[in-house]
Protein backbone atom coordinates (compact mmCIF):
# COMPACT_ATOMS: atom_id res chain seq x y z
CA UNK A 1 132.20 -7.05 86.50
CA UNK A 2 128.82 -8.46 85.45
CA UNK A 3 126.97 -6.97 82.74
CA UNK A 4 123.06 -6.57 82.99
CA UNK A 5 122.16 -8.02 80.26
CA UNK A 6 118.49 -6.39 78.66
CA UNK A 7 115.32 -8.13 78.71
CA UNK A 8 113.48 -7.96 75.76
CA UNK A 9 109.93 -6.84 76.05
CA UNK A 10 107.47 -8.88 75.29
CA UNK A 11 103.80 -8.37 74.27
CA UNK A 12 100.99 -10.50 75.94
CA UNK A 13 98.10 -11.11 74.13
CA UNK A 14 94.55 -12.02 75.15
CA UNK A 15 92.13 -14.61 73.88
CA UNK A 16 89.55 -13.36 72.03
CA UNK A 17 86.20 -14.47 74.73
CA UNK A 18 88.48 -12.07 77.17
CA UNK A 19 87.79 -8.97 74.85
CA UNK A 20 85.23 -6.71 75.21
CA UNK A 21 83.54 -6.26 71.69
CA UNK A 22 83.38 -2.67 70.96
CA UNK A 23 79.78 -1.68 69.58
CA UNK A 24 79.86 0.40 66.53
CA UNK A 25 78.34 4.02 66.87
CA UNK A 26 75.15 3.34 64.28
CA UNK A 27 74.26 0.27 66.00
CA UNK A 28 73.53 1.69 69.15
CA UNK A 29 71.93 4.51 68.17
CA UNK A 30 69.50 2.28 66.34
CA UNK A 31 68.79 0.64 69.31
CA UNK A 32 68.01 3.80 71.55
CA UNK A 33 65.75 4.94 68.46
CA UNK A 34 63.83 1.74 68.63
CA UNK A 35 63.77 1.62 72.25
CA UNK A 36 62.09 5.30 71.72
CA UNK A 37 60.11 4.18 69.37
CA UNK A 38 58.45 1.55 71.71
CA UNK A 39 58.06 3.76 74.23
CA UNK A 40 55.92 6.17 72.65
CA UNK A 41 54.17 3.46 71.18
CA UNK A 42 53.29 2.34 74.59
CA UNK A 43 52.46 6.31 75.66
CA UNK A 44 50.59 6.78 72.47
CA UNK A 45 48.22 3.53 73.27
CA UNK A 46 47.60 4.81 76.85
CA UNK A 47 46.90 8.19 76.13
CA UNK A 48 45.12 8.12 72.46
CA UNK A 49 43.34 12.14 73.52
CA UNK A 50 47.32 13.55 73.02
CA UNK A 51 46.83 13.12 69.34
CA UNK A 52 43.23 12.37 68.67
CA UNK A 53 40.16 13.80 69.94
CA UNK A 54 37.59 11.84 68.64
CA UNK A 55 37.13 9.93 65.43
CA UNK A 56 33.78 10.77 63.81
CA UNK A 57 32.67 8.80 60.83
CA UNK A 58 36.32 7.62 60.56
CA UNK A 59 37.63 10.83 60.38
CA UNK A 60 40.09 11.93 63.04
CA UNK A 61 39.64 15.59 64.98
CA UNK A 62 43.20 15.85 66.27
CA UNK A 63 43.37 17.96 69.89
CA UNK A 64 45.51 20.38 68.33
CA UNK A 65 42.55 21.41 66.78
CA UNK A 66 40.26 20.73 69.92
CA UNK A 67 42.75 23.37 71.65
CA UNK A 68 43.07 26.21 69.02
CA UNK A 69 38.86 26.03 69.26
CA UNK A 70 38.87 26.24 72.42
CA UNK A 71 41.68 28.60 73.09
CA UNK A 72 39.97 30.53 70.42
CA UNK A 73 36.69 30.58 71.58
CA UNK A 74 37.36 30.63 75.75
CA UNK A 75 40.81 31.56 75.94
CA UNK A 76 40.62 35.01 77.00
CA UNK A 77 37.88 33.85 79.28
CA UNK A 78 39.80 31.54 80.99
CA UNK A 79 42.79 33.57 81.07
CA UNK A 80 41.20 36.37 82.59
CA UNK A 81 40.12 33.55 85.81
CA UNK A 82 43.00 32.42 86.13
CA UNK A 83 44.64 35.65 86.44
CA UNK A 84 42.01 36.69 88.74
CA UNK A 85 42.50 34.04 91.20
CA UNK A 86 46.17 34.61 90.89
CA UNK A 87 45.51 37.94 92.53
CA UNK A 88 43.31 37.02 94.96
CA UNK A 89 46.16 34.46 96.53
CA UNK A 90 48.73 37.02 96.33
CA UNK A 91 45.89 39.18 98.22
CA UNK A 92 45.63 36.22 100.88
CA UNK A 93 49.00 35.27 101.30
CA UNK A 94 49.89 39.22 102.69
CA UNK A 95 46.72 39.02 104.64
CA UNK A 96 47.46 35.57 105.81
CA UNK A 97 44.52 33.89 105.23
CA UNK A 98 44.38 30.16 104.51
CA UNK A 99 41.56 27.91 103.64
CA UNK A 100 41.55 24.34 105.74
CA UNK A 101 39.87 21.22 104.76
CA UNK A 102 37.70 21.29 107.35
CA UNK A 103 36.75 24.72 106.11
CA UNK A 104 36.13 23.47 102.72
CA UNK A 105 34.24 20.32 104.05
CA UNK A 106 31.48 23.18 105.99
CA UNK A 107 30.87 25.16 103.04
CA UNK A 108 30.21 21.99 101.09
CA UNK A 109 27.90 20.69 103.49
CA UNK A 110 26.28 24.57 104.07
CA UNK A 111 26.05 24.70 100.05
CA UNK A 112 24.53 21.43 99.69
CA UNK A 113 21.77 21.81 102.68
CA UNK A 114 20.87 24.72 101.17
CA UNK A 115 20.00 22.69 97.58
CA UNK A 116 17.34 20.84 100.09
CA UNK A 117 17.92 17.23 102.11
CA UNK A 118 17.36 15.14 98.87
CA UNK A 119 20.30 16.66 96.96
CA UNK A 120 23.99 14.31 97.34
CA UNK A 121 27.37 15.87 96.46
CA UNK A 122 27.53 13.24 93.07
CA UNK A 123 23.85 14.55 92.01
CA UNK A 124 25.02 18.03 92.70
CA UNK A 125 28.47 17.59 90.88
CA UNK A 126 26.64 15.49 88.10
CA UNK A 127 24.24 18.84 87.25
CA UNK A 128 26.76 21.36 87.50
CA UNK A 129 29.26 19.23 85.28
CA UNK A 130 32.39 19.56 87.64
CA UNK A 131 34.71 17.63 89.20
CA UNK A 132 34.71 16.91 93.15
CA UNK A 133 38.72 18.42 92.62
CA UNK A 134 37.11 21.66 90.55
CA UNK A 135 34.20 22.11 92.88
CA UNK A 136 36.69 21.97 95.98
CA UNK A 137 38.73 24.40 94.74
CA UNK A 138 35.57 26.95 93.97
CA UNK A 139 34.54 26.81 97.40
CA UNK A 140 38.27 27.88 98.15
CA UNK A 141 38.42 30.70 95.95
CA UNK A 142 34.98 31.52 97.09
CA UNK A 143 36.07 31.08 100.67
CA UNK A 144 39.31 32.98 100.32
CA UNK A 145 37.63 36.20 98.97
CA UNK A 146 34.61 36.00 101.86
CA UNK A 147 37.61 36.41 104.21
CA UNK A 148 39.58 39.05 102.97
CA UNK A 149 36.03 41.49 102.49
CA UNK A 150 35.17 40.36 106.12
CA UNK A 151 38.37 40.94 108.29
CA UNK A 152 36.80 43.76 109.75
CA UNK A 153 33.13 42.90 109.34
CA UNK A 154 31.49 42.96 112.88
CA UNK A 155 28.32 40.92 113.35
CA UNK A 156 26.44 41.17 116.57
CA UNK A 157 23.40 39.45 118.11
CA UNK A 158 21.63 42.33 117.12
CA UNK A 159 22.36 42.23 113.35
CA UNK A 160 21.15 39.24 113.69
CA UNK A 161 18.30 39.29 115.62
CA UNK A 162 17.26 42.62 112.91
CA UNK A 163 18.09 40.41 109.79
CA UNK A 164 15.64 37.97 110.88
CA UNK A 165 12.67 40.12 112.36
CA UNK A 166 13.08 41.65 108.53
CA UNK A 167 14.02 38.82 106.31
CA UNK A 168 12.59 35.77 107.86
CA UNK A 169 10.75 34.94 104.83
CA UNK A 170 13.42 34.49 102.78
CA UNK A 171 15.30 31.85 105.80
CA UNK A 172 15.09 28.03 105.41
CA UNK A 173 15.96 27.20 108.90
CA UNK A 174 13.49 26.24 111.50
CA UNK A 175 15.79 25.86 114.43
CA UNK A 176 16.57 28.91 116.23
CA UNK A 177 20.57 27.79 116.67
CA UNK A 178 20.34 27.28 112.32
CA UNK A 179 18.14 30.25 111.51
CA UNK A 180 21.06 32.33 113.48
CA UNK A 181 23.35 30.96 111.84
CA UNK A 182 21.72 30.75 108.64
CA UNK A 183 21.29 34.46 109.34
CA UNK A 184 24.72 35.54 109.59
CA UNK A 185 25.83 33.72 106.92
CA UNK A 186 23.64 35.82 104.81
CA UNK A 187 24.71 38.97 105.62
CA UNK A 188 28.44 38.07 105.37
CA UNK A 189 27.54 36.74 101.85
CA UNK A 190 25.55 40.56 101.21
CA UNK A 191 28.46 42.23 102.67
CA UNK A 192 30.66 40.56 100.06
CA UNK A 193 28.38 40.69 97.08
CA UNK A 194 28.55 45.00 97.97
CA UNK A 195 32.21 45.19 98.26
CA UNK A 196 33.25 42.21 95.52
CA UNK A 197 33.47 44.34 92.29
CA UNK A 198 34.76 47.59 93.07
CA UNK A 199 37.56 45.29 95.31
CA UNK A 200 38.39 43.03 92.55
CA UNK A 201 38.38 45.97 89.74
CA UNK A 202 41.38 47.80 91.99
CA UNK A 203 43.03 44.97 92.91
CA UNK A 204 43.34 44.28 88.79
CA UNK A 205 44.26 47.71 87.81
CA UNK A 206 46.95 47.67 90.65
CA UNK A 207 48.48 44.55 89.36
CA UNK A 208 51.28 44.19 86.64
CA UNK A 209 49.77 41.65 84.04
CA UNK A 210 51.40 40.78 81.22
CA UNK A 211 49.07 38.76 78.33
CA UNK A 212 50.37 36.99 75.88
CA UNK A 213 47.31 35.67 74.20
């Protein structure tokens, strides 16, 4: 019989280029904290307001101190709008209204004609100190709350035709197609001015609001 005879294991060993070198633990996290590093460096030199405010007379107001003033100051204020118009979407989303941009581009141009032919939207926006972006959404807010205190306002010819044999010295509009509408538009806007506060001051005491400033 044969024998098997065993075969002694052997051990192979690699050159050393064919290692992977391990990195130690403290290197690389030195190298993520300077890659950190450089990126807020970068963030920091694009966005200086994050820290600073201004620097008067070499001396640094820091926006932490820009916002507690202000939060101070017009917090509650501002608060209080934003809640506000977080009601009055609620409100419009179970009514279903919507605002469009072509909606939003006719109240510009109605708010604007009424200013007179020599006032542009950049003069306009210029005076009042807003954005085209905050001025947009305004006439939204504005829009939105004309709709839901008009579903079931009914204007006839007659309203109309009334309004202006009363009123027409307080109308702009020459043309008998603007003065109309010009007209109407008025007494939608007097129809919400009647019903705005008492609407709004339900809709708020109806509404769970929690403040936490």
């Amino acid at each position: 019989m044969k024998t098997i005879k065993s075969v002694k294991k052997q051990s192979v060993s690699l050159p050393p280029e064919y290692i992977a070198p391990v990195a130690k633990p403290k290197y690389i996290w030195r190298a993520v904290l300077i890659v950190l590093a450089v990126l807020f460096i970068v963030l920091l030199a694009g966005n200086k307001g994050w820290i600073v405010a201004a620097v008067v007379n070499g001396k640094p107001i820091f926006s932490w101190q820009l916002n507690k003033t202000l939060r101070t100051r017009y917090g509650q204020q501002t608060l209080e709008g934003m809640i506000g118009e977080s009601l009055i979407a609620d409100e419009a989303r179970k009514a279903g209204v919507s605002i469009s941009a072509g909606d939003l581009d006719a109240k510009q141009k109605e708010v604007l004609a009424s200013l007179g032919t020599d006032v542009s939207l950049d003069d306009f926006l210029k005076f009042q100190g807003l954005s085209k972006q905050d001025f947009q959404h305004q006439l939204g807010v504005q829009l939105t709350v004309e709709r839901l205190l008009t579903k079931e306002l009914t204007i006839t010819d007659s309203d109309i035709d009334n309004y202006i044999a009363t009123n027409r010295a307080t109308l702009t509009a020459t043309d008998p197609g603007k003065l109309k509408a010009e007209a109407k538009q008025v007494i939608i806007s007097n129809t919400v001015s009647e019903k705005l506060q008492s609407w709004f001051t339900t809709l708020r005491q109806k509404a769970s609001v929690m403040k936490f400033l």
